[in-house]
PDB file of N, CA and C in Angstrom:
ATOM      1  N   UNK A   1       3.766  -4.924  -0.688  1.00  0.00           N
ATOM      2  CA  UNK A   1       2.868  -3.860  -1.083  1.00  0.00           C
ATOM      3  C   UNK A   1       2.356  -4.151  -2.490  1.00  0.00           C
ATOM      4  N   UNK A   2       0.646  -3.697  -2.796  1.00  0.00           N
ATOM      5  CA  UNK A   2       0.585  -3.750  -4.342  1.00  0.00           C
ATOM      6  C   UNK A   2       0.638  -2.241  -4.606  1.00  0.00           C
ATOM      7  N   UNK A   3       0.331  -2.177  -5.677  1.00  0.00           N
ATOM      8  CA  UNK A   3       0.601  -0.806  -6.756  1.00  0.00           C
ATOM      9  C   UNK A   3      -0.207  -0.733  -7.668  1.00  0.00           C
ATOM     10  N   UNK A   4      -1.195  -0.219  -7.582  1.00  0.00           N
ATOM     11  CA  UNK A   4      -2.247  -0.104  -8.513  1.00  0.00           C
ATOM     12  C   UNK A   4      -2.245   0.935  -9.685  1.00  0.00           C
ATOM     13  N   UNK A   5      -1.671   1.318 -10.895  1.00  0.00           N
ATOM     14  CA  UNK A   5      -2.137   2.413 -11.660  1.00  0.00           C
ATOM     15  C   UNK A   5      -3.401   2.548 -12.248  1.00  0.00           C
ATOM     16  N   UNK A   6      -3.897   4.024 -11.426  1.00  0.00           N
ATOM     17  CA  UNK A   6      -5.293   4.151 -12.039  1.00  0.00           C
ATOM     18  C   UNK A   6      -5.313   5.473 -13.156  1.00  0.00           C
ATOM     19  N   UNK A   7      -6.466   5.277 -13.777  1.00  0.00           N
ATOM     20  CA  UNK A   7      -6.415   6.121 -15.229  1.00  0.00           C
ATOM     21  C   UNK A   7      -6.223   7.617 -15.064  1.00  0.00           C
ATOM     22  N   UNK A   8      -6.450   7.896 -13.710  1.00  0.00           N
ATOM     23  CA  UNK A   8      -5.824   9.534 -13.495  1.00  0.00           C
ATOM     24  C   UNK A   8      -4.669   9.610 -13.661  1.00  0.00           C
ATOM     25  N   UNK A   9      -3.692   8.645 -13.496  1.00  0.00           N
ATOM     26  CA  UNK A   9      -2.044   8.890 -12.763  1.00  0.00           C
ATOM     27  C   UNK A   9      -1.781   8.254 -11.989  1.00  0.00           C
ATOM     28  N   UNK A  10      -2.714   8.404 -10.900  1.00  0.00           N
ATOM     29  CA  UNK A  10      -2.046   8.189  -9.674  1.00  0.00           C
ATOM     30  C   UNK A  10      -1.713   6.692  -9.310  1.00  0.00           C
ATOM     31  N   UNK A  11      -1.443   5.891  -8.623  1.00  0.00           N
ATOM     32  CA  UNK A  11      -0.427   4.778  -8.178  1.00  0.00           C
ATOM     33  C   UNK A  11      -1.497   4.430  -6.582  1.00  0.00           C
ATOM     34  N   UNK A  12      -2.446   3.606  -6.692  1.00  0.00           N
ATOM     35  CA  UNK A  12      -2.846   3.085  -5.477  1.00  0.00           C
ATOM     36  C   UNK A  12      -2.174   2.211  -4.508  1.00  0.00           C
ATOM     37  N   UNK A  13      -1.878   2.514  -3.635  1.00  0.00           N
ATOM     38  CA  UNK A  13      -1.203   1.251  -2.879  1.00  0.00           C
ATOM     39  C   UNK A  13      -1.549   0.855  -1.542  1.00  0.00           C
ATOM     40  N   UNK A  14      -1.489  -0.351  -1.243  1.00  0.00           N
ATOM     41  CA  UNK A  14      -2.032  -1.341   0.041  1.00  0.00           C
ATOM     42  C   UNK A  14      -1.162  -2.538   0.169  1.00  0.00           C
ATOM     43  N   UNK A  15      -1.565  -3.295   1.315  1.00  0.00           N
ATOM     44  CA  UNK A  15      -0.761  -3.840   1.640  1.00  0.00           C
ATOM     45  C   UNK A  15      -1.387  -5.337   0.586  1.00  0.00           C
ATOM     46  N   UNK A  16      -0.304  -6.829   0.261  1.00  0.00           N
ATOM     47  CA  UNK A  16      -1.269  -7.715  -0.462  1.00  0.00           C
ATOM     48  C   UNK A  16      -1.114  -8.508   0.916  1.00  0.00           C
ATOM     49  N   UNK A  17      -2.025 -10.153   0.035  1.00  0.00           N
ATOM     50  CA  UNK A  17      -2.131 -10.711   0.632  1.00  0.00           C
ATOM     51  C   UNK A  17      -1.106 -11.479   1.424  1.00  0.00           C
ATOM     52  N   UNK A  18       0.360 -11.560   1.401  1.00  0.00           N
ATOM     53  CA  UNK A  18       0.997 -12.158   2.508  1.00  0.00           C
ATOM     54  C   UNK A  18       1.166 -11.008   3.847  1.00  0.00           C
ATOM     55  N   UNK A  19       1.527 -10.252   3.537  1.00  0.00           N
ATOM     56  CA  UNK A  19       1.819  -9.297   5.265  1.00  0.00           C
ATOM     57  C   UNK A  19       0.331  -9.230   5.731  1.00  0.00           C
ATOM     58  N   UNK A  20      -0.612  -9.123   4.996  1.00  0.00           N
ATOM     59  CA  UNK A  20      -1.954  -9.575   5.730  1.00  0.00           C
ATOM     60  C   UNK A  20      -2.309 -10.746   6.378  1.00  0.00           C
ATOM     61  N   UNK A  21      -1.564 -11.603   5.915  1.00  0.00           N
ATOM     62  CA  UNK A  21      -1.990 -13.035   6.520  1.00  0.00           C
ATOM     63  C   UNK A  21      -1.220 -12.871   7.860  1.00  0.00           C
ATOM     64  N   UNK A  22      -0.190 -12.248   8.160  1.00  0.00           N
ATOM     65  CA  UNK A  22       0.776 -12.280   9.439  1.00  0.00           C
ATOM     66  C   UNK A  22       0.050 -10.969  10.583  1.00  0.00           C
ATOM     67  N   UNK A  23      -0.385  -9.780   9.636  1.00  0.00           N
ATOM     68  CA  UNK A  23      -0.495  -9.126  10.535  1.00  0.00           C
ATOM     69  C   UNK A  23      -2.289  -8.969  11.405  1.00  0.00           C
ATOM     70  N   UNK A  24      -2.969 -10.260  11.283  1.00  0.00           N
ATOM     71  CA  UNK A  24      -3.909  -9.772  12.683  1.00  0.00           C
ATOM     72  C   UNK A  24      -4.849  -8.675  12.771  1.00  0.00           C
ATOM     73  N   UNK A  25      -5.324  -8.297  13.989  1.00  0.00           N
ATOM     74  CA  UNK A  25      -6.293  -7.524  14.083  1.00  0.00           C
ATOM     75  C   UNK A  25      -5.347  -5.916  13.941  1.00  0.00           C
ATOM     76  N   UNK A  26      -5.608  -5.005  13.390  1.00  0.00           N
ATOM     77  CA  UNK A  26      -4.843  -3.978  12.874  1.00  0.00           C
ATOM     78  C   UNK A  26      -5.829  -2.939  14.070  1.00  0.00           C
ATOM     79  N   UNK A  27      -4.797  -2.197  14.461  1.00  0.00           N
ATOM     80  CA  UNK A  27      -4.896  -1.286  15.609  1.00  0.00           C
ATOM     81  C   UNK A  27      -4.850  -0.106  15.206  1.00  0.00           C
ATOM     82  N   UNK A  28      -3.714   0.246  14.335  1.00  0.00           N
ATOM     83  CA  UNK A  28      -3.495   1.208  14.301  1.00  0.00           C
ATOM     84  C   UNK A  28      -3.074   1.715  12.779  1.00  0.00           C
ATOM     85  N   UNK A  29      -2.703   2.839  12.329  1.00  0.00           N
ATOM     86  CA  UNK A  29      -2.170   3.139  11.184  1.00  0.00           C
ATOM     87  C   UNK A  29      -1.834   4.719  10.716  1.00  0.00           C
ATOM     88  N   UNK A  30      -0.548   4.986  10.585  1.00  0.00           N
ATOM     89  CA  UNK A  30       0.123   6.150  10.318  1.00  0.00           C
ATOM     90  C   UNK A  30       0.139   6.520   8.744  1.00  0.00           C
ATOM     91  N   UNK A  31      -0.038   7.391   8.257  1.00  0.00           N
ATOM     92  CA  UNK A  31      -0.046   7.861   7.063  1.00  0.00           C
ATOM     93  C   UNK A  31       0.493   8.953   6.513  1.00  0.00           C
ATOM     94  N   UNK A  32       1.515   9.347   5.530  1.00  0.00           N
ATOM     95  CA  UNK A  32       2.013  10.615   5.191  1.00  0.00           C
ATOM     96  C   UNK A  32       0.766  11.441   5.035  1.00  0.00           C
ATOM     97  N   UNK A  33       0.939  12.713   4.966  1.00  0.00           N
ATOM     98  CA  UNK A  33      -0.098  13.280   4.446  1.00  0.00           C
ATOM     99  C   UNK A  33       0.068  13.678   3.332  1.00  0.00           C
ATOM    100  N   UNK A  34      -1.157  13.908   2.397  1.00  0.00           N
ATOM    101  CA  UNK A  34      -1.119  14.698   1.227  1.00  0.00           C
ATOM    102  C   UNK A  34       0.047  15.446   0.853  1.00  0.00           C
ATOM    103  N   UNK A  35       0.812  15.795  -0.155  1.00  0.00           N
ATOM    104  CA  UNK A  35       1.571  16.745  -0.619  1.00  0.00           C
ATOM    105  C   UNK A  35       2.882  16.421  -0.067  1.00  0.00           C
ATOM    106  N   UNK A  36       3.165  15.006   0.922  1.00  0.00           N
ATOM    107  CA  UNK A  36       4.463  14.713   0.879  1.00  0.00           C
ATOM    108  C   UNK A  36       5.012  13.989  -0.542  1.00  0.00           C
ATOM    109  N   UNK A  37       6.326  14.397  -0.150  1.00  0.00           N
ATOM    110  CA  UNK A  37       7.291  13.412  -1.243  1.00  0.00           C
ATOM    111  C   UNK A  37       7.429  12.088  -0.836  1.00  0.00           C
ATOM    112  N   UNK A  38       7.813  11.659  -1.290  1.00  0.00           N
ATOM    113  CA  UNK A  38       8.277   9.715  -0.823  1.00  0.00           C
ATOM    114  C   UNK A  38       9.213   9.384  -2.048  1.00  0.00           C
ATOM    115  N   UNK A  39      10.047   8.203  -1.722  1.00  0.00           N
ATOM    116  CA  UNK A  39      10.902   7.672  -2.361  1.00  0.00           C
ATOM    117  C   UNK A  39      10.835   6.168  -2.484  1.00  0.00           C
ATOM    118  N   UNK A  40      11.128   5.535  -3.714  1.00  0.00           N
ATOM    119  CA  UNK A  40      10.734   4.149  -3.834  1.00  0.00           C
ATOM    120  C   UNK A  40      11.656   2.937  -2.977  1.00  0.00           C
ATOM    121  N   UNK A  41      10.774   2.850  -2.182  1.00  0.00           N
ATOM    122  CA  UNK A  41      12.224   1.886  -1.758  1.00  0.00           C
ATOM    123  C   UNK A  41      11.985   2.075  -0.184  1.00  0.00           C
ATOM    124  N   UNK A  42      11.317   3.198   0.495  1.00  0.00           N
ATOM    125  CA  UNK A  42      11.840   3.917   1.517  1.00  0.00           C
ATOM    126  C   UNK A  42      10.451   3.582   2.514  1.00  0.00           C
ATOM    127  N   UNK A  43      10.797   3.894   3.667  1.00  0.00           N
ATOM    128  CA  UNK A  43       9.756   3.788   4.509  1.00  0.00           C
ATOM    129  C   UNK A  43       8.612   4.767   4.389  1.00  0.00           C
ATOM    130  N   UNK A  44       7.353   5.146   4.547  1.00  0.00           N
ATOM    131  CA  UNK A  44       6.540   5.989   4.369  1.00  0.00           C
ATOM    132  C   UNK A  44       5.477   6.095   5.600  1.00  0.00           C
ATOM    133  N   UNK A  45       5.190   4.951   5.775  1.00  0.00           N
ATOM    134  CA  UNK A  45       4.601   4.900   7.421  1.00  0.00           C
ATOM    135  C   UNK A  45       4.341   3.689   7.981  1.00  0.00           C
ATOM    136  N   UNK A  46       3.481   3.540   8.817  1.00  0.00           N
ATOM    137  CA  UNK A  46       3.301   1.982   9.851  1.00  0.00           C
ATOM    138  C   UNK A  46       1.760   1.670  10.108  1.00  0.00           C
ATOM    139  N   UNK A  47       1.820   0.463  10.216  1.00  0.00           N
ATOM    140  CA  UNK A  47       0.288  -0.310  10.431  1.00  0.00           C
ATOM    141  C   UNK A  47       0.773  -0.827  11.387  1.00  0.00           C
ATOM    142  N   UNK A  48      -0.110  -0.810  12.600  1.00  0.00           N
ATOM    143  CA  UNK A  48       0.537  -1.899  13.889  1.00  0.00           C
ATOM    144  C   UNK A  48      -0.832  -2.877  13.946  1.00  0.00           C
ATOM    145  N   UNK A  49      -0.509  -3.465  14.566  1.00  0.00           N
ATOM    146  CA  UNK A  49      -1.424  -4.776  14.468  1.00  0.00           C
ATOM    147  C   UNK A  49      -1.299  -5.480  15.654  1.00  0.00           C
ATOM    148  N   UNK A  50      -2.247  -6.596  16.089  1.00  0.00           N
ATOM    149  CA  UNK A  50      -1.924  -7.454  17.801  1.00  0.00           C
ATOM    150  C   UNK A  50      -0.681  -8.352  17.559  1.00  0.00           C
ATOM    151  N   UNK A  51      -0.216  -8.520  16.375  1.00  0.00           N
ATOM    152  CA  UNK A  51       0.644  -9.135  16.113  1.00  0.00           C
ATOM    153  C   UNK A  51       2.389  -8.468  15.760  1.00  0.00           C
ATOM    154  N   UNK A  52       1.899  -7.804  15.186  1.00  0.00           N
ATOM    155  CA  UNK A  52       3.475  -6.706  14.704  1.00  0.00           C
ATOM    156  C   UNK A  52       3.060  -5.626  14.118  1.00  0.00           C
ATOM    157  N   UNK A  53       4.152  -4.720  14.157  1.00  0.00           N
ATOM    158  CA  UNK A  53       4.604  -3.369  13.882  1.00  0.00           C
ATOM    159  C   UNK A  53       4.979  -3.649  12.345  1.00  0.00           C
ATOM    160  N   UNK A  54       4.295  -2.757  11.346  1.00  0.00           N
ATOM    161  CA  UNK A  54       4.997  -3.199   9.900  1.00  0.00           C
ATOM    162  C   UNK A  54       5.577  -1.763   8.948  1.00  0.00           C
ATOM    163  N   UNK A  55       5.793  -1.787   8.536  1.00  0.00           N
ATOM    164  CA  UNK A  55       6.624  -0.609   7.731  1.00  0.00           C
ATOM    165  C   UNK A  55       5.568  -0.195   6.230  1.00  0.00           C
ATOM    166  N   UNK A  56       5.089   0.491   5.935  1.00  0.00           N
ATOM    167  CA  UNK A  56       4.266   1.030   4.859  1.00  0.00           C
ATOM    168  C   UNK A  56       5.895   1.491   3.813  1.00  0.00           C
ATOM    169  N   UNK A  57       6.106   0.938   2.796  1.00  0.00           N
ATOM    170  CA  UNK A  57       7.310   1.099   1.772  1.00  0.00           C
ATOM    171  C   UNK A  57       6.666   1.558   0.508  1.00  0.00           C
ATOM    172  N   UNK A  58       7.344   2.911   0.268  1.00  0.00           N
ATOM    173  CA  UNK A  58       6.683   3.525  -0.889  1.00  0.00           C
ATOM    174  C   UNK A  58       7.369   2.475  -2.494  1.00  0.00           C
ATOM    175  N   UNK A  59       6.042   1.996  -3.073  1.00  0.00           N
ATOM    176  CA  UNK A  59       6.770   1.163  -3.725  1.00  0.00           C
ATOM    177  C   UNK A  59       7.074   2.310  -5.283  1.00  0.00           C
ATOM    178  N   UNK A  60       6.431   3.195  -5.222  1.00  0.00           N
ATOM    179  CA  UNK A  60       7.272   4.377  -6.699  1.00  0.00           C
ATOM    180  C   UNK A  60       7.623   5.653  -5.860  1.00  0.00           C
ATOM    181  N   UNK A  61       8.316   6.691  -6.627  1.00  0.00           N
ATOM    182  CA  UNK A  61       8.883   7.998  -5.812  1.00  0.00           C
ATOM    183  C   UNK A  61       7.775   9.149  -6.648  1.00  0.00           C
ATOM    184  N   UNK A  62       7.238  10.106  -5.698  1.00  0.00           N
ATOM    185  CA  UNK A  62       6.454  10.756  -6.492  1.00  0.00           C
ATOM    186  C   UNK A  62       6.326  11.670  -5.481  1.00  0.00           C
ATOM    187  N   UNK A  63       4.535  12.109  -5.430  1.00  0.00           N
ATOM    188  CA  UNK A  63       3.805  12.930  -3.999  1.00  0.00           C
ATOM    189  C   UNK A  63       2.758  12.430  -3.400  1.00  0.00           C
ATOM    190  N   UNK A  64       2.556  12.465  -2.395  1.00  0.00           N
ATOM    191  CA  UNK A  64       1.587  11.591  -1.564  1.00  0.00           C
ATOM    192  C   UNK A  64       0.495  12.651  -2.605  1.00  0.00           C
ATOM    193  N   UNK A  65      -0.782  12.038  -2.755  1.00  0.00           N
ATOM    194  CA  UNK A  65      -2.034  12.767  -3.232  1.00  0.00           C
ATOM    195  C   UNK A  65      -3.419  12.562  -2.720  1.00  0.00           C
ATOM    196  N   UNK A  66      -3.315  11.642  -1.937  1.00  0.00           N
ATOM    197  CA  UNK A  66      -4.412  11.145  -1.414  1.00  0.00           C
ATOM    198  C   UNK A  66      -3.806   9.949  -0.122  1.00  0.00           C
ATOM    199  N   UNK A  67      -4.851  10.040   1.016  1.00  0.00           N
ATOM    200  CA  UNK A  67      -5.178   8.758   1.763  1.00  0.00           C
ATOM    201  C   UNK A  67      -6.398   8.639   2.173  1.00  0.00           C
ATOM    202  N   UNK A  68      -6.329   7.342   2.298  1.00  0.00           N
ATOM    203  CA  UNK A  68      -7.900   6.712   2.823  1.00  0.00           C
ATOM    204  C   UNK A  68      -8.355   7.107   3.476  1.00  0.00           C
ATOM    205  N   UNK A  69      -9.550   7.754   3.906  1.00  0.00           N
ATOM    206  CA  UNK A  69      -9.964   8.268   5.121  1.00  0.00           C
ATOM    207  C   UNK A  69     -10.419   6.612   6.038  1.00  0.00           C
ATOM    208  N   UNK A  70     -11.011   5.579   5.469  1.00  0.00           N
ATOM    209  CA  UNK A  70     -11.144   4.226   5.665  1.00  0.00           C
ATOM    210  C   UNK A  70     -10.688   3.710   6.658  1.00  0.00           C
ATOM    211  N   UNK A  71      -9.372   3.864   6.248  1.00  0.00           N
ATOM    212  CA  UNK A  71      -8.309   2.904   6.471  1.00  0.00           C
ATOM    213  C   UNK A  71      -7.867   3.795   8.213  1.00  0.00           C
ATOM    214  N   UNK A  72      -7.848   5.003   8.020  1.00  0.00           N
ATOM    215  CA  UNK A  72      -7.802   6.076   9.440  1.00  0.00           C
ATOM    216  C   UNK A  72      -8.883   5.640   9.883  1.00  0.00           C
ATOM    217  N   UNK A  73      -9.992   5.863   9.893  1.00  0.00           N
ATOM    218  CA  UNK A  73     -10.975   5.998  10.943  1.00  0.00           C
ATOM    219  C   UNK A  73     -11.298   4.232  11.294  1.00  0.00           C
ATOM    220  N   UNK A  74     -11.034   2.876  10.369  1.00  0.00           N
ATOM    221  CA  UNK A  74     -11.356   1.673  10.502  1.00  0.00           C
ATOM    222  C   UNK A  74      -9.772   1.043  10.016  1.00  0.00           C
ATOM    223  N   UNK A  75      -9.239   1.230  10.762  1.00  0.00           N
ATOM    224  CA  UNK A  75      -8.088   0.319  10.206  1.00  0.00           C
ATOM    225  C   UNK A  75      -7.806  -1.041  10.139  1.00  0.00           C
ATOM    226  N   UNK A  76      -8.720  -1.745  10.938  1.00  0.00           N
ATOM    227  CA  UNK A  76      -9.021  -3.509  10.153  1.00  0.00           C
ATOM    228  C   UNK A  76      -9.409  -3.464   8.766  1.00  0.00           C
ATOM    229  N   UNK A  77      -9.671  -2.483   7.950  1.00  0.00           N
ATOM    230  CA  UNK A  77      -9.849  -2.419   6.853  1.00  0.00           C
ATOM    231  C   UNK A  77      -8.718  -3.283   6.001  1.00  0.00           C
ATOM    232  N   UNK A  78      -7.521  -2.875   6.503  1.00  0.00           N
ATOM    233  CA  UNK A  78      -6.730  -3.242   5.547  1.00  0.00           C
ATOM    234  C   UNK A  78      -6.497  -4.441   5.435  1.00  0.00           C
ATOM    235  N   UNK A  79      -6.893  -4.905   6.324  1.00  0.00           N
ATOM    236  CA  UNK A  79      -6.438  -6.587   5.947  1.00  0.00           C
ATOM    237  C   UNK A  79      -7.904  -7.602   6.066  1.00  0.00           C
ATOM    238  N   UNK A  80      -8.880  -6.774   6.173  1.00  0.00           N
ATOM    239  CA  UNK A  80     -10.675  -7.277   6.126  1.00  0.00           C
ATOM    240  C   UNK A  80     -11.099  -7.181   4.413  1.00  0.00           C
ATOM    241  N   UNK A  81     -10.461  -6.009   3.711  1.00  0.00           N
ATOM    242  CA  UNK A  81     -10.597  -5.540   2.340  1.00  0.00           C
ATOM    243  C   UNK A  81      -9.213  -5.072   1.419  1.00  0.00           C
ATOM    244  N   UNK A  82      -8.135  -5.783   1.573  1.00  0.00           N
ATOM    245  CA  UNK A  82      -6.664  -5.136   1.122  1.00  0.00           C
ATOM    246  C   UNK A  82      -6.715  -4.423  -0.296  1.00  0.00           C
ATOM    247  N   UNK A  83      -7.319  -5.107  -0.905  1.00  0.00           N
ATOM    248  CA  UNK A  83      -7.432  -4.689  -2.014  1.00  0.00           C
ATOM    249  C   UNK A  83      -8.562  -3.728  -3.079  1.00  0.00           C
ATOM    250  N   UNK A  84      -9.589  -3.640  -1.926  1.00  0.00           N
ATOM    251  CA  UNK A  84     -10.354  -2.607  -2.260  1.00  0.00           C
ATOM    252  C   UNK A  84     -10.710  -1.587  -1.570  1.00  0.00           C
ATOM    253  N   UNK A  85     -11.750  -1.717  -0.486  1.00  0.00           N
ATOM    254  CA  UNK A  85     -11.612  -0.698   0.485  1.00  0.00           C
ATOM    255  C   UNK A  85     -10.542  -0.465   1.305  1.00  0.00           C
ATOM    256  N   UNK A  86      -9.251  -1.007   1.292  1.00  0.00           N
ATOM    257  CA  UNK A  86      -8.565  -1.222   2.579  1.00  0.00           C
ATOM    258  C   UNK A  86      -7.190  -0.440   1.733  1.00  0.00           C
ATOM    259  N   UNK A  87      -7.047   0.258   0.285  1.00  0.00           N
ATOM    260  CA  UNK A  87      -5.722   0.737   0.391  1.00  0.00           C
ATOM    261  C   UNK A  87      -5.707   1.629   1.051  1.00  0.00           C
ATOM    262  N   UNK A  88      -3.985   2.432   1.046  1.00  0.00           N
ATOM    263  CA  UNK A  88      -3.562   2.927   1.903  1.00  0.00           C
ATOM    264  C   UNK A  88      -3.900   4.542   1.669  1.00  0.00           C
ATOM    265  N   UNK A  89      -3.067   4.395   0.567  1.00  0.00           N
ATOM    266  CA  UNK A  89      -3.004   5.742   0.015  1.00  0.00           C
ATOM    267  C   UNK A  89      -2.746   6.020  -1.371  1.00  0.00           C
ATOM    268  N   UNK A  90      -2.244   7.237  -2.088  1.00  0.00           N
ATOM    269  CA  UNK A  90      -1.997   7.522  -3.742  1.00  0.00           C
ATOM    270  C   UNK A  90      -0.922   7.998  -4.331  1.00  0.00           C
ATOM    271  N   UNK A  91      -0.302   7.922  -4.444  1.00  0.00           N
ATOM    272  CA  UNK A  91       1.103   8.169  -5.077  1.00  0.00           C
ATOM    273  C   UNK A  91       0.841   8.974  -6.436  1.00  0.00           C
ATOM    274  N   UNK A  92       1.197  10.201  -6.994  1.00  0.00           N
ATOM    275  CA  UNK A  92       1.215  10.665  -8.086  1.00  0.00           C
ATOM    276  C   UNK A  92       2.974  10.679  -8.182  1.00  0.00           C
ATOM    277  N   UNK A  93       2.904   9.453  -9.351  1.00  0.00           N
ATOM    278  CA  UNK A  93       4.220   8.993  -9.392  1.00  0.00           C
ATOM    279  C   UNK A  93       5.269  10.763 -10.636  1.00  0.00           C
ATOM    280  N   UNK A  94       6.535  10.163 -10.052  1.00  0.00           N
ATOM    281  CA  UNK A  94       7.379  11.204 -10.480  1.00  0.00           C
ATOM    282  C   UNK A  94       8.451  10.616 -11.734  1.00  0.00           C
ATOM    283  N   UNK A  95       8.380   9.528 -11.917  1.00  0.00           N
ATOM    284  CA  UNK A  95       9.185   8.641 -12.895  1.00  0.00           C
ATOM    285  C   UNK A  95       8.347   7.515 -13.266  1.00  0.00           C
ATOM    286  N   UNK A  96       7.777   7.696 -14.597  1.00  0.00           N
ATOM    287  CA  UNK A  96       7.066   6.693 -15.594  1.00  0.00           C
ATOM    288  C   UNK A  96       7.592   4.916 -15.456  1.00  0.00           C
ATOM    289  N   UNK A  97       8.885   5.231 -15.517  1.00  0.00           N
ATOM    290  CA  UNK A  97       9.623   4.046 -15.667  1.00  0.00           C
ATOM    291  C   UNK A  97       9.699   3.270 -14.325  1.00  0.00           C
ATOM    292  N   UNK A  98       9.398   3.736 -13.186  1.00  0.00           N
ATOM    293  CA  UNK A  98       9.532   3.102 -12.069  1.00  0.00           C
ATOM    294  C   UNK A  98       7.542   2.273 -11.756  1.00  0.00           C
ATOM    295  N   UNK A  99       6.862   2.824 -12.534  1.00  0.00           N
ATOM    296  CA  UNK A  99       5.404   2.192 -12.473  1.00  0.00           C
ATOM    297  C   UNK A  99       5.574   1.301 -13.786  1.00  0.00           C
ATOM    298  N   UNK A 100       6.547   1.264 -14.839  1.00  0.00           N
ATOM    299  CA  UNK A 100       6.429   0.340 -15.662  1.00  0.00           C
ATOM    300  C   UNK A 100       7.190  -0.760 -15.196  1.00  0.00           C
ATOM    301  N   UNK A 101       7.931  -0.696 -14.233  1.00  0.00           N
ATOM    302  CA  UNK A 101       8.692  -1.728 -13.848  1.00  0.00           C
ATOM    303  C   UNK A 101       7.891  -2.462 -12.623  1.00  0.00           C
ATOM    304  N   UNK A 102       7.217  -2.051 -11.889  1.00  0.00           N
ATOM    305  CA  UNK A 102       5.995  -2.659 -11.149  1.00  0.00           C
ATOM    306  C   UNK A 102       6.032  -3.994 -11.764  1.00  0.00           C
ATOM    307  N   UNK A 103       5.681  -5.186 -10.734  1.00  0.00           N
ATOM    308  CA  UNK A 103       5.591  -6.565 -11.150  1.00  0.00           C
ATOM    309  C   UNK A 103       3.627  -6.509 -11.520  1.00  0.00           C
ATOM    310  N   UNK A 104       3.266  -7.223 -12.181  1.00  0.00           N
ATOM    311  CA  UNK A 104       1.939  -7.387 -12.800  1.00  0.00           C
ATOM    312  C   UNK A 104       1.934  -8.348 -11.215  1.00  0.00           C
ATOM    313  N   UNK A 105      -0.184  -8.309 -11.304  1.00  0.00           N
ATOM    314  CA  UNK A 105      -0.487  -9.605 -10.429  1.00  0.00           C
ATOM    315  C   UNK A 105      -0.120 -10.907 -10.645  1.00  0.00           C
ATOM    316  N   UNK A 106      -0.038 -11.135 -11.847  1.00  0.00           N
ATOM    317  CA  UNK A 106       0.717 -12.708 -12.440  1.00  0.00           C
ATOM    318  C   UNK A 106       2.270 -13.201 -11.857  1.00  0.00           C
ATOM    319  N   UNK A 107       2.929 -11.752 -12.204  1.00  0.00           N
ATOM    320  CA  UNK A 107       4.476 -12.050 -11.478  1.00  0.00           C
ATOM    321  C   UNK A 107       4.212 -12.168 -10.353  1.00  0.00           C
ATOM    322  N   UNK A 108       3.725 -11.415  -9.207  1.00  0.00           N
ATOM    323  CA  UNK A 108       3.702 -11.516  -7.801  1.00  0.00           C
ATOM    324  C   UNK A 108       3.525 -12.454  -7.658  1.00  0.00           C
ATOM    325  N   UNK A 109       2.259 -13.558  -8.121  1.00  0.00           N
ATOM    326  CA  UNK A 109       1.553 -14.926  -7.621  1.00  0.00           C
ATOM    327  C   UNK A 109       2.728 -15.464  -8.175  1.00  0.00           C
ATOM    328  N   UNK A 110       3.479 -15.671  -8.862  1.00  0.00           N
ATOM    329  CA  UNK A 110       4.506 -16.498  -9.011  1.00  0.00           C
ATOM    330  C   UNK A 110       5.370 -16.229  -7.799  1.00  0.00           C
ATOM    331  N   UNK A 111       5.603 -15.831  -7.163  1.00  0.00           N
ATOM    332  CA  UNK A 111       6.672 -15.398  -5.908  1.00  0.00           C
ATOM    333  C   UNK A 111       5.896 -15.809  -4.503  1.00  0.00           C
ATOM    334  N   UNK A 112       4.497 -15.098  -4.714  1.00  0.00           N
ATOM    335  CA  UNK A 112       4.155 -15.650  -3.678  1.00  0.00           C
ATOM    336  C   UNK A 112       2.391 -15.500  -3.622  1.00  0.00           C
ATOM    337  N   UNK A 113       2.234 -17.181  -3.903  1.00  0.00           N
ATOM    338  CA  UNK A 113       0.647 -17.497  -4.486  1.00  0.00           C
ATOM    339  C   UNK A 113      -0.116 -17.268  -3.412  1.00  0.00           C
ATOM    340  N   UNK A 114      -1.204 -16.789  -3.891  1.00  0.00           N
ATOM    341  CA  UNK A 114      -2.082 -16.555  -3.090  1.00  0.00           C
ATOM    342  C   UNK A 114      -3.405 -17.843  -2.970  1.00  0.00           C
ATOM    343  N   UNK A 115      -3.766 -17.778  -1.394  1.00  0.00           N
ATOM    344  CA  UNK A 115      -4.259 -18.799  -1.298  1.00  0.00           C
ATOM    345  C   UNK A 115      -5.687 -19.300  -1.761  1.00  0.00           C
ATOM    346  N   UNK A 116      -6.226 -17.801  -2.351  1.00  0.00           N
ATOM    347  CA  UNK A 116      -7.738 -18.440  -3.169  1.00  0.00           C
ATOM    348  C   UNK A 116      -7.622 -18.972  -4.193  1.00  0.00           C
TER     349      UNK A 116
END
């Protein structure tokens, strides 16, 4: 998952580029709704795909505040646009320290480079 902090607060998140490369033409996609809680670490919902079933993992603990309408009504989005039109949803995080601990895009590509 990435984790975007944007200047409101809130915590964008989508899937990056490796579970996109595995998961295929995307079928389907489940989403908390607005005004749930979530926990970092924890399952939150599912993208199915012609290929596999994947787990949406809340990567901070906060309240759901938003989802894509996008990503519901076109869900190849997410892996046609992952990183712009294609996130998932918004996290209005509940602990500062868990979005400062977020890996930057630099750390991630060290773990796992991306192929452009």
């Amino acid at each position: 998952m990435w984790a975007r902090p944007e200047s409101d607060g809130a915590v964008h998140v989508g899937f990056t580029h490796v579970p996109c490369s595995y998961l295929g033409d995307v079928v389907f996609v489940e989403l908390p709704p607005p005004g749930t809680e979530v926990r970092a670490g924890e399952p939150i919902g599912l993208v199915e795909s012609s290929a596999a079933v994947c787990e949406i993992v809340a990567p901070v603990s906060g309240i759901v505040s938003e989802v894509n309408p996008a990503v519901e009504g076109a869900p190849e989005t997410i892996t046609v646009d992952p990183f712009e039109g294609g996130w998932l949803l918004a996290i209005r995080p509940s602990d500062p320290a868990e979005v400062e601990a977020l890996l930057s895009v630099e750390e991630y590509d060290r773990f796992f480079p991306s192929e452009e």
